[in-house]
Protein backbone atom coordinates (compact mmCIF):
# COMPACT_ATOMS: atom_id res chain seq x y z
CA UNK A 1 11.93 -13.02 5.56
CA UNK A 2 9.57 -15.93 4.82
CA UNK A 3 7.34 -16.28 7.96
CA UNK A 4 4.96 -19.46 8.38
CA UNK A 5 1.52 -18.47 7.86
CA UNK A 6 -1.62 -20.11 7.05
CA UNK A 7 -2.69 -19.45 3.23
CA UNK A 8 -5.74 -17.76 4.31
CA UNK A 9 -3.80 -15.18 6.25
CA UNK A 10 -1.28 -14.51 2.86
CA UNK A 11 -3.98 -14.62 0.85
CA UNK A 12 -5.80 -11.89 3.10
CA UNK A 13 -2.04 -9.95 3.30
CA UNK A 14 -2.23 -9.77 -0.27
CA UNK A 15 -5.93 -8.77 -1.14
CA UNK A 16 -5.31 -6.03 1.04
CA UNK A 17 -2.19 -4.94 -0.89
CA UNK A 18 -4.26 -5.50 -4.23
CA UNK A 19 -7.04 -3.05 -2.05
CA UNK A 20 -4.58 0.18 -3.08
CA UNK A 21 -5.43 -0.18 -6.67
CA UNK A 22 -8.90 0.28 -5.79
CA UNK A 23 -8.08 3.81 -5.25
CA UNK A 24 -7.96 5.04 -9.09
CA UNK A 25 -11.46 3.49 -9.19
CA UNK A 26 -13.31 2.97 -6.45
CA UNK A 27 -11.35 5.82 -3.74
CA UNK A 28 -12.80 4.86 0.06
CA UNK A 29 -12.12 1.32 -0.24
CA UNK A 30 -8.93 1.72 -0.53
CA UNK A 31 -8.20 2.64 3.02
CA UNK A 32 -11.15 1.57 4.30
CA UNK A 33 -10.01 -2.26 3.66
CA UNK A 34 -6.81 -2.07 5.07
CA UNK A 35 -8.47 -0.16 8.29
CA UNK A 36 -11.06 -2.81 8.99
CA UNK A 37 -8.69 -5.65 8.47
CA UNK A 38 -6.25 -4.00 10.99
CA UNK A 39 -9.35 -3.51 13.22
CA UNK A 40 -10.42 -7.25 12.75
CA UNK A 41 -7.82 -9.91 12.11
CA UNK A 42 -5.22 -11.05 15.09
CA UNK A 43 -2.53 -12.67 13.24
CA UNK A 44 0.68 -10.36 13.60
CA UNK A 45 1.90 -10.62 9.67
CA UNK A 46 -1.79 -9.76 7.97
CA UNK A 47 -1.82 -6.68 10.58
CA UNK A 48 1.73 -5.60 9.86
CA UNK A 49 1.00 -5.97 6.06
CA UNK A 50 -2.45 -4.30 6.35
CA UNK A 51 -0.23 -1.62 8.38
CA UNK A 52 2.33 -0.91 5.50
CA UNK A 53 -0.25 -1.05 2.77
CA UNK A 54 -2.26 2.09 4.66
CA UNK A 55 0.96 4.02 5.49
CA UNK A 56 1.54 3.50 1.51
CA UNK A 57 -1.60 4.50 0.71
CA UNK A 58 -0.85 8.02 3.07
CA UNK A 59 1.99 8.30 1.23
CA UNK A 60 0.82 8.03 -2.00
CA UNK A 61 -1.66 11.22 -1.14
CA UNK A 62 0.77 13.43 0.73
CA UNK A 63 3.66 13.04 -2.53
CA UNK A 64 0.29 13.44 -5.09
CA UNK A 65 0.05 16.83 -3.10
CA UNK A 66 3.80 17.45 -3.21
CA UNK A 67 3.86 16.84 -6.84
CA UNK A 68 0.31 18.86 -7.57
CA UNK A 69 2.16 22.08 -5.98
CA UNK A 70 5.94 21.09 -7.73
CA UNK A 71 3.62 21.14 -10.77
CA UNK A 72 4.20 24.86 -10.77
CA UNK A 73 7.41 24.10 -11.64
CA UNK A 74 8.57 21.34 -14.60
CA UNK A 75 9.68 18.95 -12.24
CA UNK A 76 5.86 18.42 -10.59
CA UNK A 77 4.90 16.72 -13.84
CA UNK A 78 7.66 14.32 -14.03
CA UNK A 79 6.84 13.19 -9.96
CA UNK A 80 3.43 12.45 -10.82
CA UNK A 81 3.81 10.32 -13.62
CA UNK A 82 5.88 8.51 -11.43
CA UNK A 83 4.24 8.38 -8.74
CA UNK A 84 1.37 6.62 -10.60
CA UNK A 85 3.77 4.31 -12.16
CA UNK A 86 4.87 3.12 -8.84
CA UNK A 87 1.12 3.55 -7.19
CA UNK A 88 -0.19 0.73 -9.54
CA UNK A 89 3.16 -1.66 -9.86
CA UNK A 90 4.16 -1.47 -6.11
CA UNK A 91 1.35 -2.88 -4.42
CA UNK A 92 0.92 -6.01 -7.24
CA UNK A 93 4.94 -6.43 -5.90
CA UNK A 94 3.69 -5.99 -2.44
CA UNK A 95 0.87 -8.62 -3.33
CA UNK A 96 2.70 -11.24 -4.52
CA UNK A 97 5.09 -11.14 -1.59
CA UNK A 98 2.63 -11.34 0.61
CA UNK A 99 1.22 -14.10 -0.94
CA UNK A 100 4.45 -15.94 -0.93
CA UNK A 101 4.52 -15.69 3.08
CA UNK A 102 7.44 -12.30 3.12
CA UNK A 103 6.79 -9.45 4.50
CA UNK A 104 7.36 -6.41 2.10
CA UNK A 105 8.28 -2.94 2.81
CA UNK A 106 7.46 -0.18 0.81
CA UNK A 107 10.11 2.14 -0.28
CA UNK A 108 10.01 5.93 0.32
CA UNK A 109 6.84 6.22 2.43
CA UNK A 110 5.85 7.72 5.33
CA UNK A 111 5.57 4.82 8.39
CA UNK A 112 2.87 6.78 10.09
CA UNK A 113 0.45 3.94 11.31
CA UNK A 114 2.84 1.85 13.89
């Protein structure tokens, strides 16, 4: 659903979406930027986008340790390569909805930050 926000606050929504492929580079930021931007901004949409990008980011680390032990088995390999597949194409989809002013939902993560 479109909402109608000021292009500084989608703009903001989707830098901090872009701020989860920070992690293969640059680790902290990655949460850190979505943490201070909940912490800092009022304006319900950046929050609630700020929100999902951290619970993806959680995510992302608790099925990376699901995979690491599946790894034992065949099937581990296979969940990690796509799990980094989807770790660097979902949030440049999460981005550019943002951008356009929709609110985006991750798929198969866990919604721990409310």
């Amino acid at each position: 659903m479109a909402r109608n926000t000021s292009k500084n606050n989608t703009t903001l929504a989707a830098l901090c979406h872009l701020s989860a492929l920070l992690g293969t580079v640059l680790c902290p930021l990655n949460l850190i930027i979505p943490i201070v931007i909940i912490c800092c901004n009022d304006n319900k949409f950046v929050r609630s986008q700020a929100k999902e990008c951290l619970n993806f980011q959680i995510s992302v680390v608790i099925w990376a340790l699901i995979s690491a032990v599946a790894c034992f088995l065949v099937v581990g390999v296979f969940m990690l390569v796509v799990l980094a597949v989807a770790a660097f194409m979902l949030p440049i989809f999460a981005a550019i909805s943002a951008a356009s002013g929709t609110d985006y939902r991750y798929p198969l993560i866990f919604r721990l930050i409310k």
